[in-house]
Structures are given as structure tokens and as C-alpha cells.
N, C-alpha and C. Protein backbone atom coordinates (compact mmCIF):
# COMPACT_ATOMS: atom_id res chain seq x y z
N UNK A 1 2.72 0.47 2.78
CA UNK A 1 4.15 0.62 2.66
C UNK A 1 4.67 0.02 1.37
N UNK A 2 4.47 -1.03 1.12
CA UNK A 2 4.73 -1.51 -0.41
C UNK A 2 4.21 -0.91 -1.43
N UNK A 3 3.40 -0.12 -1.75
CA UNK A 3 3.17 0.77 -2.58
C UNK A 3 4.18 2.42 -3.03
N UNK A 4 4.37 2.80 -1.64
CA UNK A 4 5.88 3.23 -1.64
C UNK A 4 6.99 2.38 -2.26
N UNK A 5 7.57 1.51 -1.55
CA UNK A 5 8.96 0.70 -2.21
C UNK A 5 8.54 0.60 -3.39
N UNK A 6 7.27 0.11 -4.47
CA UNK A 6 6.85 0.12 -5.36
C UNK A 6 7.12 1.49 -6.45
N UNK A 7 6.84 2.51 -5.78
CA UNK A 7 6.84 4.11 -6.41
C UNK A 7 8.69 4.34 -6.57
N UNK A 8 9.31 3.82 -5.31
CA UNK A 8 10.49 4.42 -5.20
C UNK A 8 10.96 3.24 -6.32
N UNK A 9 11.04 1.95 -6.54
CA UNK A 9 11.39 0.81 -7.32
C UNK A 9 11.22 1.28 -9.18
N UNK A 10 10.12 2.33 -9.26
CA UNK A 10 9.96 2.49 -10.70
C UNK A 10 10.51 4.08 -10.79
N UNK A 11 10.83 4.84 -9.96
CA UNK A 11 11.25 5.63 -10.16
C UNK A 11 12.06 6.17 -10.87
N UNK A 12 12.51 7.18 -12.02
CA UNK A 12 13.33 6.92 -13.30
C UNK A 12 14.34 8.36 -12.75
N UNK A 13 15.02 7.47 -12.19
CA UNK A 13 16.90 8.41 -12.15
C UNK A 13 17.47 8.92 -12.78
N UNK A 14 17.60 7.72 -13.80
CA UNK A 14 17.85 8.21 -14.86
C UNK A 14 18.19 9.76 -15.75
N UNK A 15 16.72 10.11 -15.81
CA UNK A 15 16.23 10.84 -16.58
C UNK A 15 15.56 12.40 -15.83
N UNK A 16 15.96 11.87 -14.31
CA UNK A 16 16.09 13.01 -13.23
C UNK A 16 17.09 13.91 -13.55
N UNK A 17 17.52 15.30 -14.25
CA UNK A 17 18.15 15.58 -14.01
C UNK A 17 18.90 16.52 -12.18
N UNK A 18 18.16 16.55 -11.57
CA UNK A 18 18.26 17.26 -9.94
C UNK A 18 19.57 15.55 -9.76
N UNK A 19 19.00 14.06 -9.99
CA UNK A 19 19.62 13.48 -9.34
C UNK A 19 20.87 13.32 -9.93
N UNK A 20 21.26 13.22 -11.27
CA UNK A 20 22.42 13.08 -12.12
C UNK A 20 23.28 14.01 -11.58
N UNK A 21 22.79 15.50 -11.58
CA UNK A 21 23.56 16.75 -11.41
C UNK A 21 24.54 16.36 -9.86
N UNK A 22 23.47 16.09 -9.09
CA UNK A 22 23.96 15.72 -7.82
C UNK A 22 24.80 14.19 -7.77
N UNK A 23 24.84 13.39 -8.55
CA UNK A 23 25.66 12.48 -8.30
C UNK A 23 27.29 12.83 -9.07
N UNK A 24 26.98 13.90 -10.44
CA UNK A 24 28.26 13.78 -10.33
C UNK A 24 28.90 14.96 -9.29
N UNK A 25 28.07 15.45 -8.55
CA UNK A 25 28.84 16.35 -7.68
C UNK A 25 29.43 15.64 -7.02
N UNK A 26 29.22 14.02 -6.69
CA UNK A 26 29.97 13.33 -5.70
C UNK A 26 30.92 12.89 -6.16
N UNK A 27 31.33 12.72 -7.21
CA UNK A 27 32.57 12.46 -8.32
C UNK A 27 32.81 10.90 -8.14
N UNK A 28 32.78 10.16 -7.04
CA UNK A 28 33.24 8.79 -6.65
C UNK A 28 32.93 7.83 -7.27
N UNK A 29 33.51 6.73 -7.77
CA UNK A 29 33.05 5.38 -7.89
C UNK A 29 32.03 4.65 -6.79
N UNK A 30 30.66 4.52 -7.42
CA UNK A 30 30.18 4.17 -6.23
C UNK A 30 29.91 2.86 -6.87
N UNK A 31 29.50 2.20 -5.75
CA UNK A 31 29.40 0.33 -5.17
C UNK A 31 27.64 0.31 -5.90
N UNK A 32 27.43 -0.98 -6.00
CA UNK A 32 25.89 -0.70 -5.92
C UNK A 32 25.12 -0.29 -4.46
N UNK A 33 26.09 -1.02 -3.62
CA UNK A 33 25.09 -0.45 -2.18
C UNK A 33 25.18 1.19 -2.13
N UNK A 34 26.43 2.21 -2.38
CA UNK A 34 26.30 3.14 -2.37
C UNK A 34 25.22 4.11 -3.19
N UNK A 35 25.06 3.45 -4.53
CA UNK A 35 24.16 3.98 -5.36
C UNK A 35 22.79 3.81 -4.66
N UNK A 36 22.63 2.88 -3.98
CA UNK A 36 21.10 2.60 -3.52
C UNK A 36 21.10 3.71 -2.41
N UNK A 37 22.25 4.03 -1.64
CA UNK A 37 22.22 5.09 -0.62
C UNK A 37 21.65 6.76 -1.11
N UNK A 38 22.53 6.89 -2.15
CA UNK A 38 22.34 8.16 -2.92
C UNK A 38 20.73 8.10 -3.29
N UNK A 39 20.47 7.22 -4.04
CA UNK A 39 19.22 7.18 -4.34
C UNK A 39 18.25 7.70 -3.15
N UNK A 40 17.87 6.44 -2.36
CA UNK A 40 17.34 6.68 -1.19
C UNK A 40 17.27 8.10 -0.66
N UNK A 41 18.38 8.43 -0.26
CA UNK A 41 18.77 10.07 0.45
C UNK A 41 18.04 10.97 -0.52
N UNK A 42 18.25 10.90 -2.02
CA UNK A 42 17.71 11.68 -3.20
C UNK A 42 15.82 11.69 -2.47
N UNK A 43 15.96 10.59 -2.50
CA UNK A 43 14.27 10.06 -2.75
C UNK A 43 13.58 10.79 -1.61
N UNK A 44 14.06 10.40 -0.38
CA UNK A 44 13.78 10.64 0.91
C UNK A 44 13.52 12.52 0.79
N UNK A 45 14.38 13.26 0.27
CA UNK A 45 14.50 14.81 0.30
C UNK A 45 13.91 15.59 -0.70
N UNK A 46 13.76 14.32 -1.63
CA UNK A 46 13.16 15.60 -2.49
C UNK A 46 11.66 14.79 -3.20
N UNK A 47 11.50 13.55 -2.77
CA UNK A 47 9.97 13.15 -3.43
C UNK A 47 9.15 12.86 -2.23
N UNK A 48 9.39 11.54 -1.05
CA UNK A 48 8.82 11.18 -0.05
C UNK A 48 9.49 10.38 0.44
N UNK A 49 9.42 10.39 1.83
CA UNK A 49 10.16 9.58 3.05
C UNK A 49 10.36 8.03 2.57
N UNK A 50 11.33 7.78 2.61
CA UNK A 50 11.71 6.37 2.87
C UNK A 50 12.88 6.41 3.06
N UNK A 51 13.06 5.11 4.27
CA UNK A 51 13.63 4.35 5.01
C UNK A 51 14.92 3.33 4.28
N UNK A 52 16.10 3.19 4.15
CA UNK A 52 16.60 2.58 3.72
C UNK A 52 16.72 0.52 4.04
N UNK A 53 16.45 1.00 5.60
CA UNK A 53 16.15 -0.43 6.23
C UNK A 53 14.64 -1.40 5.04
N UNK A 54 13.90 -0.52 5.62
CA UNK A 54 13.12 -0.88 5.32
C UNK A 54 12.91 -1.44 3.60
N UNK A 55 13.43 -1.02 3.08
CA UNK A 55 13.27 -1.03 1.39
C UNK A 55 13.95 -2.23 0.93
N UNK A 56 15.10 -1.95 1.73
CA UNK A 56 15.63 -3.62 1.89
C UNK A 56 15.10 -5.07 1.79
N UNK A 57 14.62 -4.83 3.74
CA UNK A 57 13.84 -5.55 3.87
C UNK A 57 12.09 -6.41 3.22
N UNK A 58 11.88 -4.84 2.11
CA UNK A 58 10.82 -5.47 1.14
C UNK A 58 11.17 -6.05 0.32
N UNK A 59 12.90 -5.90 -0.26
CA UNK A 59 13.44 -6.57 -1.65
C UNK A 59 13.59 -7.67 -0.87
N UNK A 60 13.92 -8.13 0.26
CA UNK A 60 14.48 -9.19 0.98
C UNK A 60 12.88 -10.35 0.37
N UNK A 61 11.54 -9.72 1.09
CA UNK A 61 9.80 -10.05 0.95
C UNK A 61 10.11 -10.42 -0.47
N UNK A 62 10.24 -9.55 -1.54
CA UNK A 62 9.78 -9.92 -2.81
C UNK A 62 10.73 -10.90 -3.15
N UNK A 63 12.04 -11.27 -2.86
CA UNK A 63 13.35 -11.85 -3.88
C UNK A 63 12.08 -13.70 -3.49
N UNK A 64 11.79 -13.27 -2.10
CA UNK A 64 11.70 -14.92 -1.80
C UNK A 64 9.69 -15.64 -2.01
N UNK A 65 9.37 -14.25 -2.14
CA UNK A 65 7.80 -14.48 -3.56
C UNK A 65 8.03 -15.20 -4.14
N UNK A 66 8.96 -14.16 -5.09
CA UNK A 66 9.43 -14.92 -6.10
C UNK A 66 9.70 -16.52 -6.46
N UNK A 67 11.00 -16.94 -5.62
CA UNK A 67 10.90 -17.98 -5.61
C UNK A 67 9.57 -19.16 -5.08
N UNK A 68 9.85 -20.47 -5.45
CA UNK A 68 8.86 -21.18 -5.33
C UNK A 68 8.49 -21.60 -3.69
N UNK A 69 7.99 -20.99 -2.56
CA UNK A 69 8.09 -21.66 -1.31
C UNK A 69 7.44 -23.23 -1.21
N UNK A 70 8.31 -23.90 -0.14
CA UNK A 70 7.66 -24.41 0.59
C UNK A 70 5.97 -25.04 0.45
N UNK A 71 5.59 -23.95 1.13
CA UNK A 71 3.81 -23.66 1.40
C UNK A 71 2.94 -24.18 0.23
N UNK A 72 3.57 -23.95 -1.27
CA UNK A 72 2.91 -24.37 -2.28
C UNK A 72 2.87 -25.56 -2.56
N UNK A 73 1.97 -26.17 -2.90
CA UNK A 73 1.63 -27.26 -3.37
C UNK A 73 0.63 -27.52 -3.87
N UNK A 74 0.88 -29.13 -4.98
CA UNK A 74 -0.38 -29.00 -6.03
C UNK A 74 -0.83 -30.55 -5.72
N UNK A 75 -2.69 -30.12 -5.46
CA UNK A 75 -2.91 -31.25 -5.59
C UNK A 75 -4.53 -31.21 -6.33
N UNK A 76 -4.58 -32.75 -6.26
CA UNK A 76 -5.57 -33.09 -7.20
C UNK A 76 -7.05 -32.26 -7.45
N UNK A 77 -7.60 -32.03 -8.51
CA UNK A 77 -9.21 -31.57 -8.14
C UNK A 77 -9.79 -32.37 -7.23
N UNK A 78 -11.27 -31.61 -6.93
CA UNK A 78 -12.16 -32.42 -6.27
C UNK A 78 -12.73 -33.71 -7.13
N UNK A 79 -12.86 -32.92 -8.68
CA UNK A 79 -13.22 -34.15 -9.18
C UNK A 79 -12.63 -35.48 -9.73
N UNK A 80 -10.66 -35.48 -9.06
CA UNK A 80 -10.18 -36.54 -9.55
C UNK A 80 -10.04 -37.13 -10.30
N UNK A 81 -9.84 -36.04 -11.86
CA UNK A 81 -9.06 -36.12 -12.70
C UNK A 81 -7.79 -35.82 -12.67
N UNK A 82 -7.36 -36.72 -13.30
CA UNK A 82 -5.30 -36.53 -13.06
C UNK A 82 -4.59 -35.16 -14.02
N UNK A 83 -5.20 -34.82 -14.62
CA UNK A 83 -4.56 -33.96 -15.99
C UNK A 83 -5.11 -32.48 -14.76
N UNK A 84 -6.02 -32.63 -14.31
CA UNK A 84 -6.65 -30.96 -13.59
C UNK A 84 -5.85 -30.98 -12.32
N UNK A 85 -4.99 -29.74 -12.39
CA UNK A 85 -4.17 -29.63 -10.58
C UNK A 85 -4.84 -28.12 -10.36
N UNK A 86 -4.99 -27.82 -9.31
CA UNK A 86 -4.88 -26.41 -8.76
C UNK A 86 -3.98 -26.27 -7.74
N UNK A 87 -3.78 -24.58 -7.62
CA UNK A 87 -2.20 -24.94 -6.70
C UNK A 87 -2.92 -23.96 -5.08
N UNK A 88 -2.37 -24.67 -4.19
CA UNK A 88 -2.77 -23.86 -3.08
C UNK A 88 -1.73 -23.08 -2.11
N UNK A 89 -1.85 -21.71 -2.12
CA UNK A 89 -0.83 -20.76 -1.49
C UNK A 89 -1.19 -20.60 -0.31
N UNK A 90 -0.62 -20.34 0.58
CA UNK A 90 -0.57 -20.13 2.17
C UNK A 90 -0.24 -18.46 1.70
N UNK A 91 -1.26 -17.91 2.56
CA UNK A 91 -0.53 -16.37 3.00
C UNK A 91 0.26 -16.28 3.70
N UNK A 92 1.13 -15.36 2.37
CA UNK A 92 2.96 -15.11 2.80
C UNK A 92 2.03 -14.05 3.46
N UNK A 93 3.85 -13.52 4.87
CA UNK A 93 3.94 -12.63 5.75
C UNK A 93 3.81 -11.35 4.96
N UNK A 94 3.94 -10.79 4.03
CA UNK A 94 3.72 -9.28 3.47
C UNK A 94 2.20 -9.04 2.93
N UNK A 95 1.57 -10.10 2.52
CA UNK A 95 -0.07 -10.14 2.60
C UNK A 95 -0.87 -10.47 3.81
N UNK A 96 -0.43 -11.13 4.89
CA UNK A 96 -1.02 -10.97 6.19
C UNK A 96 -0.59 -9.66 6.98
N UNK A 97 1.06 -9.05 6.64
CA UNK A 97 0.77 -7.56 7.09
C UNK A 97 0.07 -6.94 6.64
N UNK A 98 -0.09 -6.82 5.41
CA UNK A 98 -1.12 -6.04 4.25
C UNK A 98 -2.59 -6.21 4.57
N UNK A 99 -2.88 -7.19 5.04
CA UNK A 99 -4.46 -7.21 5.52
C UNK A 99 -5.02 -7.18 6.91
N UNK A 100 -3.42 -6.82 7.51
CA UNK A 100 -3.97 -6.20 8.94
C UNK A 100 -3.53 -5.06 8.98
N UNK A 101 -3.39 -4.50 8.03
CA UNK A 101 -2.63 -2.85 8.42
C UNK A 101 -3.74 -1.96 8.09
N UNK A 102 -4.47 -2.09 9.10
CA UNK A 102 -6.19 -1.16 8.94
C UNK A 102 -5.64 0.30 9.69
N UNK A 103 -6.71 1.13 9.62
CA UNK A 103 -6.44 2.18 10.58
C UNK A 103 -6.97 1.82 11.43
N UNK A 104 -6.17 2.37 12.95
CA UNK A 104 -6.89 2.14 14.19
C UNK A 104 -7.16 3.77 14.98
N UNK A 105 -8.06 3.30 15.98
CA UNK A 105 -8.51 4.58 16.02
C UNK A 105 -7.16 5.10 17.27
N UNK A 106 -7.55 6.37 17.94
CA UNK A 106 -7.02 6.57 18.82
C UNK A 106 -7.11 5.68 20.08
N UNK A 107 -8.47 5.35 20.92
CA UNK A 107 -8.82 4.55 21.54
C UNK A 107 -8.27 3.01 21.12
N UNK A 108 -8.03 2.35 20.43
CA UNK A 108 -7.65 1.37 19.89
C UNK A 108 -5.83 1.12 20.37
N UNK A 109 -5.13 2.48 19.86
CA UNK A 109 -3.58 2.48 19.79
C UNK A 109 -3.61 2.80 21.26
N UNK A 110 -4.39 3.45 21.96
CA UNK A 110 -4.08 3.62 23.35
C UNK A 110 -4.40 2.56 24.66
N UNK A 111 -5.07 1.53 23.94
CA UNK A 111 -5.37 -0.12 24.44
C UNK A 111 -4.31 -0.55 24.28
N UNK A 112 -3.53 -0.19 23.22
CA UNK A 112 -2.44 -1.34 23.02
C UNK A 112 -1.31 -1.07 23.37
N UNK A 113 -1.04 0.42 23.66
CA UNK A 113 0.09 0.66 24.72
C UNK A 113 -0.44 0.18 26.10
N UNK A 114 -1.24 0.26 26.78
CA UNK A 114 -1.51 0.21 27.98
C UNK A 114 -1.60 -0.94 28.15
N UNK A 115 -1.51 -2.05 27.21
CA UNK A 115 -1.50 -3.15 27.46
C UNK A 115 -0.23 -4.09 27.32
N UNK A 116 0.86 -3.24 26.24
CA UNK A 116 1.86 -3.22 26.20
C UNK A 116 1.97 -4.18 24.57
N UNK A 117 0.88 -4.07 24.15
CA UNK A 117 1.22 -4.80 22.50
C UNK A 117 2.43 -3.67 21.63
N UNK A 118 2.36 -4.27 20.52
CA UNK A 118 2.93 -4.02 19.53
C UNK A 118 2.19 -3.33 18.96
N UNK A 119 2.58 -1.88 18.46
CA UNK A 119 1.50 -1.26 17.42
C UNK A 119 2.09 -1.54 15.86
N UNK A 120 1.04 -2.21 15.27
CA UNK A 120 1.73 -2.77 13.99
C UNK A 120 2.09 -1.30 13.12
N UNK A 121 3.64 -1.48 12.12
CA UNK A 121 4.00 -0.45 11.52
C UNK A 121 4.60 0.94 11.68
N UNK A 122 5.07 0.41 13.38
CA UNK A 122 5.77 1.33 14.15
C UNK A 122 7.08 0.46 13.59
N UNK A 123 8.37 1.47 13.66
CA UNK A 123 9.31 0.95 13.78
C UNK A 123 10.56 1.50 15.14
N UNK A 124 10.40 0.39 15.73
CA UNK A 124 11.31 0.20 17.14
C UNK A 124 12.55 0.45 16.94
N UNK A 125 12.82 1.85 17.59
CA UNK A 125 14.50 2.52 17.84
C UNK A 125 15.01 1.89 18.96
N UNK A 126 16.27 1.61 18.91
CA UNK A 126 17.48 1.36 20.02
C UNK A 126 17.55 2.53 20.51
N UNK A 127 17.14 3.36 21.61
CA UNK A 127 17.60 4.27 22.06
C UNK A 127 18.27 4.36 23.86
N UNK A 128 19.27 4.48 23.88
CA UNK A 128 19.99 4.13 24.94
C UNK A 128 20.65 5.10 26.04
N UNK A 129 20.31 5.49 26.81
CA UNK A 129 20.93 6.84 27.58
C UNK A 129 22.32 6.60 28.04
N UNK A 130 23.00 8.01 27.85
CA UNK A 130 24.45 7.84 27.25
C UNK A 130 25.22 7.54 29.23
N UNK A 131 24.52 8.15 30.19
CA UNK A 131 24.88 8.02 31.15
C UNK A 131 26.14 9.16 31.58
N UNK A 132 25.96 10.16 30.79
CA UNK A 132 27.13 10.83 31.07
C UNK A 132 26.63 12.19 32.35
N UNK A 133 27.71 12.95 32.31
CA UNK A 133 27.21 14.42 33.24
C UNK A 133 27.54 15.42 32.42
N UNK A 134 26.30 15.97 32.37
CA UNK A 134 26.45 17.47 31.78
C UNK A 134 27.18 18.22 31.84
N UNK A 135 27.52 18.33 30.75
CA UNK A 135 29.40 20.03 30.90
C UNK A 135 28.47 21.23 30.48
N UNK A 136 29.67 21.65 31.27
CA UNK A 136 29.26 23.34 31.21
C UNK A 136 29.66 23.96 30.05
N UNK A 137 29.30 25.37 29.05
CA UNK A 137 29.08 25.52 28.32
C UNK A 137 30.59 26.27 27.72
N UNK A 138 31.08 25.96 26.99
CA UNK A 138 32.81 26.90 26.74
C UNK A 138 32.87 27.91 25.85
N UNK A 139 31.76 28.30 25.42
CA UNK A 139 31.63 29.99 24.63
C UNK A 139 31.36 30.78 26.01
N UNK A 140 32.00 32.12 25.73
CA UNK A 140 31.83 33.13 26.13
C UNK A 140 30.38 34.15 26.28
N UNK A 141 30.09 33.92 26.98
CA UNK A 141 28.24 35.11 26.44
C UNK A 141 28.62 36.23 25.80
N UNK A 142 27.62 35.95 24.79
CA UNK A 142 27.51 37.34 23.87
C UNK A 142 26.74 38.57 24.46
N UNK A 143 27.76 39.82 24.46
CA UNK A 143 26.93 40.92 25.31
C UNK A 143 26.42 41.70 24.62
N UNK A 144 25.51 42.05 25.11
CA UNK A 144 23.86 43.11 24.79
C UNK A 144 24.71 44.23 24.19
N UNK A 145 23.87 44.62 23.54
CA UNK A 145 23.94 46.35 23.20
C UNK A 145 24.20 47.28 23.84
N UNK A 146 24.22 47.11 25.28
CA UNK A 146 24.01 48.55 26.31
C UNK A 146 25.86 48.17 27.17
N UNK A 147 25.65 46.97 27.02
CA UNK A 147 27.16 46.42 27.64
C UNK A 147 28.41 46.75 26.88
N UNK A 148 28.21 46.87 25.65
CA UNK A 148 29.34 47.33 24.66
C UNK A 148 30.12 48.58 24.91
């Protein structure tokens, strides 16, 4: 999946004309969040699927890479010289997804429903039944050829 956000991240808009043409069809002042929408929608329809949540949520992964965590820290060599540090990283959460996101087989994904896990890299919809009663239909039937 980060190789996507990656593709969509260098992607040159710019110099798209399909996307220019189409943004000024929208004529509006847009926000930066709106521009990221257009984009996205662009991206999604006319190169490859992506998710707006999601793309987010990887800039959310990378902004805090970036910064210095926590987890790091420097300490001395083995051989206890003061001038030599090496630094030791804890695997961040987007490289422990990254090194469990194997393929699984069929038999594998069907253990893990039946067992009721999580299948990693699914993404979980709210879907909620509306509870209503079915109406009946308010067009008229269209009649046949022989009925005319």
C-alpha cells in the first residue's frame, strides 16, 4: 500500500493536462483539503484506486517518521569508546505492517474468519441496516408492444 501513496505522492498534476482541463471545469476556489479531494477522485478514475482515508492516514505514518520518536536512542559501542554512538530504532507500526503483509492463502483467510481474527489490510465498513419497510413502486408499468 505505501508504494501506491508513494506513486499517487509523485504524481505530476501539474503537467496532466485531462486534470487541469477538469479542474478548471470546476471554476471554484478550492481549500487545500479540496484540492487533495479532486486529486484523489482524478487519481482514483483515471490511473488506480485509492482511498482518500487511507492516504491520509499514511501522511499521518510518514509526518511522525519523520520526526525524532521516542523509541530512538543512542548509546555507547560495545567497545566503549565515547566519540563512537550507534543509534537503535524500534520498528515503527508501517514497517511491522509492511513485514506482515504476506500473501495468505485461501485456507489461511478462511481460518481467520472462522476464528473471527482480523484479516490484515481489509478495511472495516460501518454498515448499518436502515430498519425501514419497503414501499411500493410509484411509476406506472411500461406496456408491451401488443398492449398499445
Amino acid at each position: 500500500m505505501e508504494s501506491l501513496y508513494r506513486r499517487f505522492d509523485s504524481y505530476d498534476f501539474n503537467s496532466d493536462s485531462r486534470f487541469q482541463h477538469g479542474l478548471k471545469k470546476v471554476n471554484t476556489p478550492a481549500s487545500k483539503e479540496d484540492l487533495l479531494k479532486f486529486k484523489i477522485f482524478f487519481y482514483n478514475r483515471f490511473v488506480e484506486p485509492i482511498h482518500l482515508s487511507g492516504y491520509k492516514e499514511w501522511c499521518a505514518v510518514l509526518d511522525r517518521s519523520h520526526q525524532i520518536p521516542e523509541e530512538m536512542r543512542s548509546v555507547q559501542d560495545d567497545v566503549g569508546t565515547s566519540g563512537s554512538r550507534k543509534v537503535l530504532l524500534t520498528q515503527t507500526d508501517a514497517e511491522a505492517e509492511s513485514a506482515h503483509n504476506t500473501q495468505l492463502s485461501f485456507a489461511e483467510v478462511f481460518q481467520m474468519i472462522q476464528a473471527g481474527e482480523e484479516i490484515p489490510g481489509l478495511q472495516k465498513r460501518d454498515i448499518k441496516p436502515c430498519n425501514h419497510l419497503p414501499t411500493s413502486s410509484q411509476m406506472t408499468r411500461k406496456l408491451k408492444p401488443w398492449e398499445k
